[in-house]
Protein backbone atom coordinates (compact mmCIF):
# COMPACT_ATOMS: atom_id res chain seq x y z
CA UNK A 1 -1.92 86.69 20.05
CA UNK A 2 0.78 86.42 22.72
CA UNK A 3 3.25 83.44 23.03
CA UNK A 4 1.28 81.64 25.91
CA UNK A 5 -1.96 81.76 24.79
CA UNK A 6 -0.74 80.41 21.41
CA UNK A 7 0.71 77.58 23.38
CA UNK A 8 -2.57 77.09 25.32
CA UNK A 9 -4.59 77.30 22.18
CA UNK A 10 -2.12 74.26 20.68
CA UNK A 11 -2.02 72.08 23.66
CA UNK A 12 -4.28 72.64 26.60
CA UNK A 13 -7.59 71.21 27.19
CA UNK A 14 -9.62 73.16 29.82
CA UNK A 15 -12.41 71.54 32.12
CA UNK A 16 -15.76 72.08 31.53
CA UNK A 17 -15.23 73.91 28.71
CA UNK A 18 -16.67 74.39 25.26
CA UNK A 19 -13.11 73.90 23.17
CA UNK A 20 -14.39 75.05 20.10
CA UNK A 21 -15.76 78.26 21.27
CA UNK A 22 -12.35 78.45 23.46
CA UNK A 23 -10.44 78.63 20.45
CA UNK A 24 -11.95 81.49 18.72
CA UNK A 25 -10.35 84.27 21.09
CA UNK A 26 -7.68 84.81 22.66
CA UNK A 27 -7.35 83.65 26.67
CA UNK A 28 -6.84 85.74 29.67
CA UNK A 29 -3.36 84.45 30.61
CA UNK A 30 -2.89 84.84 34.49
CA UNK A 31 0.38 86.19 35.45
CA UNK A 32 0.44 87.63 39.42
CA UNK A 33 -1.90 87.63 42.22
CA UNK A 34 -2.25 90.66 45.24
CA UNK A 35 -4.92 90.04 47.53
CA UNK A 36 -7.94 90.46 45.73
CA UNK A 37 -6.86 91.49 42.89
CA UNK A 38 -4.85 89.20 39.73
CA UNK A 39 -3.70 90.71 36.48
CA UNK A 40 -2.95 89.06 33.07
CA UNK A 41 -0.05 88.77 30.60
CA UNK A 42 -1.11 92.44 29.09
CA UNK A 43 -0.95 94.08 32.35
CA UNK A 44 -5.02 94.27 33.04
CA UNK A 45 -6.15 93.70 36.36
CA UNK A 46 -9.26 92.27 37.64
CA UNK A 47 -10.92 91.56 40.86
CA UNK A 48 -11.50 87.62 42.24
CA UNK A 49 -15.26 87.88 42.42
CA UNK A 50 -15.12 83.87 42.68
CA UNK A 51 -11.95 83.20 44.98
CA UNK A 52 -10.27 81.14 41.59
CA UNK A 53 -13.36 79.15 42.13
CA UNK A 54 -14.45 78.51 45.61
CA UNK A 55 -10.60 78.16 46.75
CA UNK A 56 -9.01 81.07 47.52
CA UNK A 57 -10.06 82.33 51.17
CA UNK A 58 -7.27 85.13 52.47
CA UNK A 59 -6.63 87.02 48.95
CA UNK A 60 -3.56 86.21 46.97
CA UNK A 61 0.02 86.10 47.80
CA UNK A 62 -0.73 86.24 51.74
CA UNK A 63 2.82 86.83 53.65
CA UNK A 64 1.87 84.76 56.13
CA UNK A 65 0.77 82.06 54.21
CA UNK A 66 3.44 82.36 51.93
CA UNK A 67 5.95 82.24 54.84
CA UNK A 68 4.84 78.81 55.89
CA UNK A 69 5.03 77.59 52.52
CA UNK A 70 8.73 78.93 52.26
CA UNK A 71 9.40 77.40 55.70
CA UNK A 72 8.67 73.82 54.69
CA UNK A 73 10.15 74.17 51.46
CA UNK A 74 13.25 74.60 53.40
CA UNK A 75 12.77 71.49 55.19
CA UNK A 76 11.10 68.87 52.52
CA UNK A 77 8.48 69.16 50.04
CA UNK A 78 6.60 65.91 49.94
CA UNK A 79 7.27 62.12 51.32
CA UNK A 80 5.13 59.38 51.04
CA UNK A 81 2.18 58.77 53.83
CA UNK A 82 2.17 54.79 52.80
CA UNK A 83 4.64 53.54 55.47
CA UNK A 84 5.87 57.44 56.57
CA UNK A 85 4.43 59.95 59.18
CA UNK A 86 5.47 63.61 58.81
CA UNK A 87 4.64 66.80 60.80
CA UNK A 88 2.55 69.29 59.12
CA UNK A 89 -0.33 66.48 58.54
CA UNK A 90 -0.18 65.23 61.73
CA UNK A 91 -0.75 68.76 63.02
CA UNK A 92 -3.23 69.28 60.39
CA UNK A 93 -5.32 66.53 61.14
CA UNK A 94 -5.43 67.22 65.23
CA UNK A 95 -6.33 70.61 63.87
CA UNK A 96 -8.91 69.92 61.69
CA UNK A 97 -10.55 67.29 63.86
CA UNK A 98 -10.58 69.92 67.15
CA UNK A 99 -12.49 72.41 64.81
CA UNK A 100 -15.48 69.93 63.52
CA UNK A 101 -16.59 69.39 67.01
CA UNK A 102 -20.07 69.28 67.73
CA UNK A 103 -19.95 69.17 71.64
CA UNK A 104 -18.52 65.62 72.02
CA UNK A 105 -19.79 64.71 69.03
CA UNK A 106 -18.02 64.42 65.54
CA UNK A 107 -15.08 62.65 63.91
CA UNK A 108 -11.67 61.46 65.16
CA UNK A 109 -9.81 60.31 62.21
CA UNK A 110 -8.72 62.42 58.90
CA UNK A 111 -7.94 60.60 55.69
CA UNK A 112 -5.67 62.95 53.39
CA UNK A 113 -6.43 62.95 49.62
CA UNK A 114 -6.34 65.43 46.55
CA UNK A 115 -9.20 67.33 45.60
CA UNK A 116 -13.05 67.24 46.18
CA UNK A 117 -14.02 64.34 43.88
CA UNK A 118 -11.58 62.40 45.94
CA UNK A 119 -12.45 63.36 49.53
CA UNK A 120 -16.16 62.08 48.55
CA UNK A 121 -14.73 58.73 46.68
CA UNK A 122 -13.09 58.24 50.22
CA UNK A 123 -16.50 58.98 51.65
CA UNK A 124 -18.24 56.66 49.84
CA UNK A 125 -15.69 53.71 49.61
CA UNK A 126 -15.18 54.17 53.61
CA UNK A 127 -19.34 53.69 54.42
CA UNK A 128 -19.77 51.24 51.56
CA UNK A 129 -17.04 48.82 53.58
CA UNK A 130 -18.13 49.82 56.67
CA UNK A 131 -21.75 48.60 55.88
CA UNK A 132 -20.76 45.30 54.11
CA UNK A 133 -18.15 43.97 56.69
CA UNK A 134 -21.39 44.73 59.46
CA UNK A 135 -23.92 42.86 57.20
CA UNK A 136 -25.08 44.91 54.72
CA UNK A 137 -24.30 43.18 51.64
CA UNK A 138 -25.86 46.01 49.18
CA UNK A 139 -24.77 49.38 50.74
CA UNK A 140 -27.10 52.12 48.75
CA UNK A 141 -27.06 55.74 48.66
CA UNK A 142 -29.34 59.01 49.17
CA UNK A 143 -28.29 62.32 47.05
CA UNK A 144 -30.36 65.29 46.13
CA UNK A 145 -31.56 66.63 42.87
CA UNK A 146 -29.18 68.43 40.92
CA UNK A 147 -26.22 67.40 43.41
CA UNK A 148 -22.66 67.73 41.75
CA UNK A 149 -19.83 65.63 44.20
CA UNK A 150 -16.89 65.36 41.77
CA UNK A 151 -16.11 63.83 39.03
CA UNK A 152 -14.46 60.37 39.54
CA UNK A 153 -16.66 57.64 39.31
CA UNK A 154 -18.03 56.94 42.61
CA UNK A 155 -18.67 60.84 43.17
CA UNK A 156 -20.76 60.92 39.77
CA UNK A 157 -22.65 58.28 40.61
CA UNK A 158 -23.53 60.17 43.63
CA UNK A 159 -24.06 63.42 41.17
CA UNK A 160 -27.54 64.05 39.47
CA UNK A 161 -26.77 66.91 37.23
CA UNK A 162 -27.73 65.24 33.70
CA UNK A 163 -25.98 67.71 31.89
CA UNK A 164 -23.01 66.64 33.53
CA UNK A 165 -23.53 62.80 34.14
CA UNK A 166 -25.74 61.47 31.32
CA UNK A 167 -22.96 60.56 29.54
CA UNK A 168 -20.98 58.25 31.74
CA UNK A 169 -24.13 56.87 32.80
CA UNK A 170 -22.88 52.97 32.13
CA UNK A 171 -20.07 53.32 33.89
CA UNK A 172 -21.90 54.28 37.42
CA UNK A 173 -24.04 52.82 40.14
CA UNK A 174 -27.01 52.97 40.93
CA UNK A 175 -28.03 55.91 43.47
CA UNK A 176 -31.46 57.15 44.47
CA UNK A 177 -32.37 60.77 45.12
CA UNK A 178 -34.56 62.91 46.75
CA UNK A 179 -36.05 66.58 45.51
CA UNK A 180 -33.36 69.39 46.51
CA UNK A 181 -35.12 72.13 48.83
CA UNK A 182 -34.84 74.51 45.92
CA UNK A 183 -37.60 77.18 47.49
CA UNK A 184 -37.70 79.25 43.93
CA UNK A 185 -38.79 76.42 41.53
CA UNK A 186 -40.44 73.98 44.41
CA UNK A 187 -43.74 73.03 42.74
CA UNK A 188 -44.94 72.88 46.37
CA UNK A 189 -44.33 76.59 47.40
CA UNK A 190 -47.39 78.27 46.87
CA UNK A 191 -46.19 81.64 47.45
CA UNK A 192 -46.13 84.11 44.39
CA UNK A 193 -42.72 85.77 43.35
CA UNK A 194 -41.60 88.59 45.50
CA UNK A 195 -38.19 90.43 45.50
CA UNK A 196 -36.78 88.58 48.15
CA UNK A 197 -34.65 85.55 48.58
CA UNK A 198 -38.00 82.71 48.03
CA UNK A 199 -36.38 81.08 51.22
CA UNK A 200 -38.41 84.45 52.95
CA UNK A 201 -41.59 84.03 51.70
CA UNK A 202 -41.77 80.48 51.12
CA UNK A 203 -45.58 79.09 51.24
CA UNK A 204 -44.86 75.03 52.17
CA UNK A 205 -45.28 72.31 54.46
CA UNK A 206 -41.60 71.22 53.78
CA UNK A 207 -42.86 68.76 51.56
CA UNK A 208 -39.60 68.22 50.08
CA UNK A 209 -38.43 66.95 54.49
CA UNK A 210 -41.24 64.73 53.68
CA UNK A 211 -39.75 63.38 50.14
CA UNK A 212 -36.79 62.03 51.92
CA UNK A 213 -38.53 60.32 54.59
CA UNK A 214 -40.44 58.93 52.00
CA UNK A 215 -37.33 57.43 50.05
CA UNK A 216 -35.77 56.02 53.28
CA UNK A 217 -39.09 54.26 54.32
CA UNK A 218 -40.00 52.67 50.62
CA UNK A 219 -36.22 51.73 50.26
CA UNK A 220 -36.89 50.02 53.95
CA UNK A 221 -39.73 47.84 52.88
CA UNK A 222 -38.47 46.66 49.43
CA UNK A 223 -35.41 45.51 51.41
CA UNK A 224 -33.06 48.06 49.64
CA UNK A 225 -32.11 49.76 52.79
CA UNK A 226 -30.20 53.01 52.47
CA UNK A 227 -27.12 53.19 54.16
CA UNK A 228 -25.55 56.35 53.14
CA UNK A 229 -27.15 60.30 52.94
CA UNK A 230 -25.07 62.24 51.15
CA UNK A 231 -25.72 66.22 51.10
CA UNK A 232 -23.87 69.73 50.93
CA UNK A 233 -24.69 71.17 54.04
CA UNK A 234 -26.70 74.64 53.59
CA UNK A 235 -25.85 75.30 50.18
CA UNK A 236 -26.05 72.89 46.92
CA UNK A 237 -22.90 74.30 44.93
CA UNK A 238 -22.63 73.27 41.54
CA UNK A 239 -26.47 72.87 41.56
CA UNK A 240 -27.04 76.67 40.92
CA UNK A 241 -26.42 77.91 44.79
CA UNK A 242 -29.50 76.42 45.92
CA UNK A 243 -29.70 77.46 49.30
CA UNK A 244 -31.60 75.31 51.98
CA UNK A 245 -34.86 76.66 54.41
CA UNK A 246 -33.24 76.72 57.87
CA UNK A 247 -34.18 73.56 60.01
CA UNK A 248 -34.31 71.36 56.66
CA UNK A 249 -30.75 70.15 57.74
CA UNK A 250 -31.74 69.10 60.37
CA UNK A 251 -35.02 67.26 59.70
CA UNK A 252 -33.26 65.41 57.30
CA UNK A 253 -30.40 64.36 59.25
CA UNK A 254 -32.56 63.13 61.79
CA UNK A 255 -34.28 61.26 59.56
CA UNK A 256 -31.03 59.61 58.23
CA UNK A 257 -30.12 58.87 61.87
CA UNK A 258 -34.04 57.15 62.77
CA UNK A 259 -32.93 55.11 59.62
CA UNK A 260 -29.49 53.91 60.79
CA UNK A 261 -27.81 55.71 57.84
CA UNK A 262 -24.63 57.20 57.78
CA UNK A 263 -24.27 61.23 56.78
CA UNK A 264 -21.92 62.01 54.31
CA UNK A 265 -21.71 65.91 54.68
CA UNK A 266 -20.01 67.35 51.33
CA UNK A 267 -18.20 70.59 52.62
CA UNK A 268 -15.79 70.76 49.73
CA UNK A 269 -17.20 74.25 48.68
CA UNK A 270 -19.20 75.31 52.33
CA UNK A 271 -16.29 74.80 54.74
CA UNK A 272 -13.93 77.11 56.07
CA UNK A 273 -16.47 80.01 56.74
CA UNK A 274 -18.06 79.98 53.37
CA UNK A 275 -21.27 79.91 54.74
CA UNK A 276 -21.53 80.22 58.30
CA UNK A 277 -21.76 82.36 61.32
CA UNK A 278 -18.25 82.96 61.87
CA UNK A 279 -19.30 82.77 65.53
CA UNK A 280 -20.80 78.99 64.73
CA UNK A 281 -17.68 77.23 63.28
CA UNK A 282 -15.64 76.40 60.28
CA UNK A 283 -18.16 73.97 58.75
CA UNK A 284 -21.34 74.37 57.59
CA UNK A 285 -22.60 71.57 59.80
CA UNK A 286 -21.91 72.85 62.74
CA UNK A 287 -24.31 76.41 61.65
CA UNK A 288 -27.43 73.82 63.01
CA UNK A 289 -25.58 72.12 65.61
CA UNK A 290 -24.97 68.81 63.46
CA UNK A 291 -22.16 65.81 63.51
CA UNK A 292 -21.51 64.18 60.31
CA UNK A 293 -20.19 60.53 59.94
CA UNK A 294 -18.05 61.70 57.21
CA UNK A 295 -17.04 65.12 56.42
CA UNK A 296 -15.24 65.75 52.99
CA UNK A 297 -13.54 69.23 52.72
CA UNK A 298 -10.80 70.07 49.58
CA UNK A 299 -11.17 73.77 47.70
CA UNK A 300 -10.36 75.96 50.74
CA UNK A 301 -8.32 73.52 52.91
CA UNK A 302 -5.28 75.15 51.94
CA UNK A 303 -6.62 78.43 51.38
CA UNK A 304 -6.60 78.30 47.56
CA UNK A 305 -2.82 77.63 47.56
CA UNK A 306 -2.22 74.10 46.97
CA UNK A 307 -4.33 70.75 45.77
CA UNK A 308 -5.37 69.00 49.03
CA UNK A 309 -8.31 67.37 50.41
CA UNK A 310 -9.35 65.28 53.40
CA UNK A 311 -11.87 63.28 54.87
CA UNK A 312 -12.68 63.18 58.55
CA UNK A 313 -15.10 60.31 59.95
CA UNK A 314 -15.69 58.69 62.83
CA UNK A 315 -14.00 55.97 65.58
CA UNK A 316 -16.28 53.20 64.71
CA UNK A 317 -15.96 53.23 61.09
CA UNK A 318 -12.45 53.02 61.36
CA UNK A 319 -12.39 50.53 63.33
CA UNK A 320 -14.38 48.21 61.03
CA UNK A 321 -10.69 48.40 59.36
CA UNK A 322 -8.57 47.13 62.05
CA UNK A 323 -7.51 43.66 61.81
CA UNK A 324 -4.04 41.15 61.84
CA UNK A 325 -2.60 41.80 58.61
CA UNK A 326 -3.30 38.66 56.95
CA UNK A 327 -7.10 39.48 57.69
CA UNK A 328 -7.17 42.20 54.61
CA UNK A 329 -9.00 44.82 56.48
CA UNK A 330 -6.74 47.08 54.98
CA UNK A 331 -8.59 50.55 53.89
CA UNK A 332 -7.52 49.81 50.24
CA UNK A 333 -6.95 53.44 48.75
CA UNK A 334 -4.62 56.07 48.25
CA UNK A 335 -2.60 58.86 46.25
CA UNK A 336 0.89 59.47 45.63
CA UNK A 337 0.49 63.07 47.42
CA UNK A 338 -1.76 61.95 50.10
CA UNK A 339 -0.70 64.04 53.58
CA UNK A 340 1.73 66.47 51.30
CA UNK A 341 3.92 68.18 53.43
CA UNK A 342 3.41 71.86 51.44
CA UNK A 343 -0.11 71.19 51.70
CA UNK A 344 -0.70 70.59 54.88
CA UNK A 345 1.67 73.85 55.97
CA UNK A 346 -0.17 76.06 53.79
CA UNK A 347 -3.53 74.42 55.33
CA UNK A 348 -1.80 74.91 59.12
CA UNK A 349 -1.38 78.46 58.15
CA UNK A 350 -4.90 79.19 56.93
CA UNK A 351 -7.27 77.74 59.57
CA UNK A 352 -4.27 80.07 61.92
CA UNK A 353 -5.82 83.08 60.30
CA UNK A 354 -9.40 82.18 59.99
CA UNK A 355 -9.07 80.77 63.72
CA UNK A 356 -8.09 84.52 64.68
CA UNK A 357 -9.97 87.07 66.31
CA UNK A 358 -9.33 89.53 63.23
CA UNK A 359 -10.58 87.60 60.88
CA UNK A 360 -13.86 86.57 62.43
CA UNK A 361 -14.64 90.09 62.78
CA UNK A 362 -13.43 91.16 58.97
CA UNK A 363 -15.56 88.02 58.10
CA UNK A 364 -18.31 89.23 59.91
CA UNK A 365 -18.29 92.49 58.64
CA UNK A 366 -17.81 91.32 55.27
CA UNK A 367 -21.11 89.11 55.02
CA UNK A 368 -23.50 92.47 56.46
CA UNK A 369 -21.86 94.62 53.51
CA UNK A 370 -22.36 91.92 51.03
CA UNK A 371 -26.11 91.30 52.04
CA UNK A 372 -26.45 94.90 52.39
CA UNK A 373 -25.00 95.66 48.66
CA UNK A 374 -26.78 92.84 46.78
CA UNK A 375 -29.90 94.69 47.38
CA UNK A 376 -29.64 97.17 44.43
CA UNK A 377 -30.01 94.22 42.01
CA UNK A 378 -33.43 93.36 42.93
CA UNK A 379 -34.74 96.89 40.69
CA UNK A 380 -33.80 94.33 37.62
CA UNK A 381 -36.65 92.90 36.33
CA UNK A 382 -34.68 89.88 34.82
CA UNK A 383 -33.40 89.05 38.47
CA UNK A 384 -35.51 86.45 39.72
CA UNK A 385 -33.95 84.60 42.72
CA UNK A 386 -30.89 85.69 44.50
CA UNK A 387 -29.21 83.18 47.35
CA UNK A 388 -26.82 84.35 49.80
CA UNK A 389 -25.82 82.32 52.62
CA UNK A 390 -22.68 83.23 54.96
CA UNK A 391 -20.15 85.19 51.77
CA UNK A 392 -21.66 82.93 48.88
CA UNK A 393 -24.29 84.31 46.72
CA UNK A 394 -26.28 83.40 43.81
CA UNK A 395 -28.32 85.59 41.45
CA UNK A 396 -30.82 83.21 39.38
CA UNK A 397 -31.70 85.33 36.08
CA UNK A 398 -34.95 85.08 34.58
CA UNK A 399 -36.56 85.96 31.92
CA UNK A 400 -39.66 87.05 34.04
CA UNK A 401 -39.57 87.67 37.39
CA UNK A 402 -42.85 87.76 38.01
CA UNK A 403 -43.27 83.92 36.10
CA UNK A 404 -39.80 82.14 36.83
CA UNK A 405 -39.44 81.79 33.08
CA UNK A 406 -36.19 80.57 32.86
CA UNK A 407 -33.45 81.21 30.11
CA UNK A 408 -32.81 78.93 27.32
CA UNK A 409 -29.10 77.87 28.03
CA UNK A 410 -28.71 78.10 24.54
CA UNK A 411 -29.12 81.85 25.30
CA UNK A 412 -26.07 81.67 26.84
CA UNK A 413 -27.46 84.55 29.23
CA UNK A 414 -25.23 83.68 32.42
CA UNK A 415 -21.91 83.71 30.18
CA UNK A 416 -22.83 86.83 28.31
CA UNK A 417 -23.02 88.83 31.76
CA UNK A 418 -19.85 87.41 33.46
CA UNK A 419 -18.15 88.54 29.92
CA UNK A 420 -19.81 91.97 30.30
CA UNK A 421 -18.18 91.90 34.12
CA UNK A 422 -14.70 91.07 32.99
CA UNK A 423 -14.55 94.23 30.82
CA UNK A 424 -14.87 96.05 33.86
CA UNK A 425 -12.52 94.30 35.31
CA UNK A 426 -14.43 91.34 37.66
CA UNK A 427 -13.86 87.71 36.89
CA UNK A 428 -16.67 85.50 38.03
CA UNK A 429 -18.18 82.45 35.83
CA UNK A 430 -21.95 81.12 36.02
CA UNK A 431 -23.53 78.29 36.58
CA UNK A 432 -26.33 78.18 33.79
CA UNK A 433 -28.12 81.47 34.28
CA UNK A 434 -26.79 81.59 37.70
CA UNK A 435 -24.43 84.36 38.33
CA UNK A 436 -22.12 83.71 41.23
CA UNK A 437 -20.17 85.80 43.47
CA UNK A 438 -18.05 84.29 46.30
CA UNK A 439 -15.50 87.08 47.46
CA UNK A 440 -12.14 86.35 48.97
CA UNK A 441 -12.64 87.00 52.64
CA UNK A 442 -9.94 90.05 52.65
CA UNK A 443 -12.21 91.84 50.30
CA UNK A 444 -12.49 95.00 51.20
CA UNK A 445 -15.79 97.89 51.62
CA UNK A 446 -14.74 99.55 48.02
CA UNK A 447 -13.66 96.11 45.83
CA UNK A 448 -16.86 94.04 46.95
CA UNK A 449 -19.16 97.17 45.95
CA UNK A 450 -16.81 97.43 42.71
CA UNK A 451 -17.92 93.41 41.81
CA UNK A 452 -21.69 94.25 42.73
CA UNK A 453 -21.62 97.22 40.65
CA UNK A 454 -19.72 95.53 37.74
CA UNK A 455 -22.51 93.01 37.76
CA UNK A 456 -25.35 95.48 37.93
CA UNK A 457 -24.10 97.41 35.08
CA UNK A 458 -23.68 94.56 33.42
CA UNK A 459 -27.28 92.88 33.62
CA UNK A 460 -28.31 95.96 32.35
CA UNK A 461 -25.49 96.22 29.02
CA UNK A 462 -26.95 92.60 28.65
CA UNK A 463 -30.36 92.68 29.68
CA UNK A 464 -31.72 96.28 28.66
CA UNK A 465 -34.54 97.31 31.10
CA UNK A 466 -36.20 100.03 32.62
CA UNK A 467 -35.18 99.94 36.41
CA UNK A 468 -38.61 98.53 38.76
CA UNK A 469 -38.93 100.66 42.29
């Protein structure tokens, strides 16, 4: 075993991971990056078949985006935002607030943080203040099934992943939630299981639209009013890539605004072009013409560079902070890196390239091949659902189509494959029996039909069948 991974092995402790079964081989060790493509400390290379999870958006080791890193590292590297301005997040924010417009609709102030669990613990702290300094005096919140929002407190208590969650359970709030429009498992689609996305052939009366309505009307009358929605716009990440029925957005939104409740749109995995019409926007919101009172964005802010998050809301909440000093209306939060300088150049420099014409065409492009090539999995009889909205897709494995019969996790089915896929070079990593595949958006034709074809070959090393026409 090499030096490095014998000194990860000692003293490293890697998230959500199983440690013990971490320390019976010996770890990839990342050494260099080139666009799509990274290689380890033995010289292999492999394709990014999940942009270093959800982050990396313009390949590895971009010039240009490693030329505006090198510029501000020749000016300063970091200074305090408690008490200091500086230039890059000043730009950044302007920038990021010009591209969430809905219309004339949509927020006017950015709050700089860290990473995703952070952006939505802004989020959450900002609307439950907001709603007790206007008379609320028990803000509550509105998640969906299976929602994962980060992992500090506040954002778990948001989260309703058991798996993740149940044990941290005293420490939390409560939260209520409402069924996620998963179209696959819904007990209310009455459709029987074709080889399509179940979003195609869905047989419903969008009960789950009606679920939520439900929640905010019985919260209403037992005087437990809910003043917070919280969703990930389009696409449920951590969930399993549950994909949403268009117009449920919107219904649901609606509903939150006929209730008074703020919308808390997570697009820490779905903005930056992740899942929309290029033509549409940067943010997933914006794909059904919607305004969010808080928008939380991290992963892809800085194009997979550097930690950074932020979250954008609107005038009137933050006014419900401004006040004479000795009134305390003080927004009571922050980090030590909040507004980084680095960060916010290497975030200038990536909504510059996905902001160009050339990119919204390569982007373009991109999503028709990847639709186009995800087709050939559907002759495997173990692949039940597969998602794919805008350049994120998810391929549910099952262990009968034509049932849903899930997987025992113990199976450790999902894992097995993305193993199978990094001996032919293509690193990916499940979620459950979910295999995911988010390319970096300077994939090109011949890598993105390498990663489908490593996974194809791969359900069938790990899943042996005969091929269905």
């Amino acid at each position: 075993m090499q030096k490095i991974a014998q000194l990860d092995h000692e003293y490293v402790w890697h998230p959500f991971t199983q440690m013990k079964d971490w320390l019976r081989e010996e770890p990839i060790v990342i050494t260099r990056g080139k666009g799509v493509t990274i290689w380890d400390s033995r010289g292999r290379k492999y394709l990014d078949a999940n942009s270093s999870i959800w982050t990396n958006l313009h390949g590895h080791a971009h010039p240009k985006m490693n030329r505006a890193i090198n510029a501000q590292l020749k000016k300063i590297a970091h200074s305090s935002a408690l008490g200091l301005a500086n230039e890059p997040a000043a730009l950044l924010a302007e920038r990021l607030i010009k591209s969430n417009k809905v219309g004339e609709n949509g927020p006017t102030k950015v709050f700089f943080s860290d990473d995703g669990s952070t952006a939505m613990e802004v989020a959450l702290k900002l609307s439950y203040e907001y709603w007790r300094r206007t008379g609320v005096s028990k803000p509550r919140f509105l998640s969906m099934e299976g929602a994962y929002h980060g992992d500090t407190v506040g954002a778990v208590s948001l989260g309703h992943v058991d798996l993740f969650h149940r044990a941290f359970k005293n420490l939390l709030f409560e939260t209520d939630s409402a069924p996620a429009p998963y179209c696959y498992r819904c007990p209310h689609n009455k459709a029987e299981p074709q080889r399509a996305d179940a979003r195609s052939y869905r047989k419903c009366d969008f009960e789950c639209v009606t679920a939520v309505e439900k929640k905010f009307s019985e919260a209403n009358r037992s005087g437990k009013r809910i003043t917070g929605f919280v969703v990930e716009p389009l696409m449920q990440g951590a969930a399993g890539m549950i994909a949403q029925p268009e117009g449920w957005l919107t219904r649901v939104c609606q509903i939150a605004r006929n209730y008074r409740a703020h919308v808390i749109a997570d697009e820490v995995m779905t903005g930056f072009g992740r899942v929309t019409d290029p033509a549409k926007g940067l943010f997933a919101m914006q794909q059904e013409d919607l305004a969010a009172d808080f928008v939380a964005v991290a992963k892809g802010l800085t194009g997979g560079y550097l930690p950074m998050a932020a979250t954008l809301t609107t005038r009137p909440v933050f006014e419900a902070f401004l006040g004479e000093y000795e009134e305390f209306k003080t927004f009571f939060h922050g980090h030590s890196y909040t507004g980084n300088q680095l960060g916010a150049s290497a975030a200038l420099a990536s909504l510059g390239l996905l902001q160009s014409r050339q990119s919204l065409a390569e982007r373009t492009k991109l999503a028709t091949r990847f639709d186009r090539g995800l087709q050939r999995l559907w002759k495997h009889p173990n692949v039940g659902d597969m998602r794919r909205v805008g350049l994120v897709a998810g391929i549910e494995l099952v262990r009968n189509w034509r049932t849903r019969e899930a997987f025992e996790l113990r199976e450790r089915v999902g894992i097995r494959v993305c193993n199978a896929m990094t001996k032919r070079g293509v690193l990916t990593r499940p979620i459950g029996n979910v295999i995911v595949l988010m390319p970096p958006y300077c994939t090109p034709a011949h890598e993105l039909a390498k990663m489908i074809g490593a996974l194809e070959e791969s359900l069938f090393e790990v899943l042996p069948a005969e091929s269905l026409s």
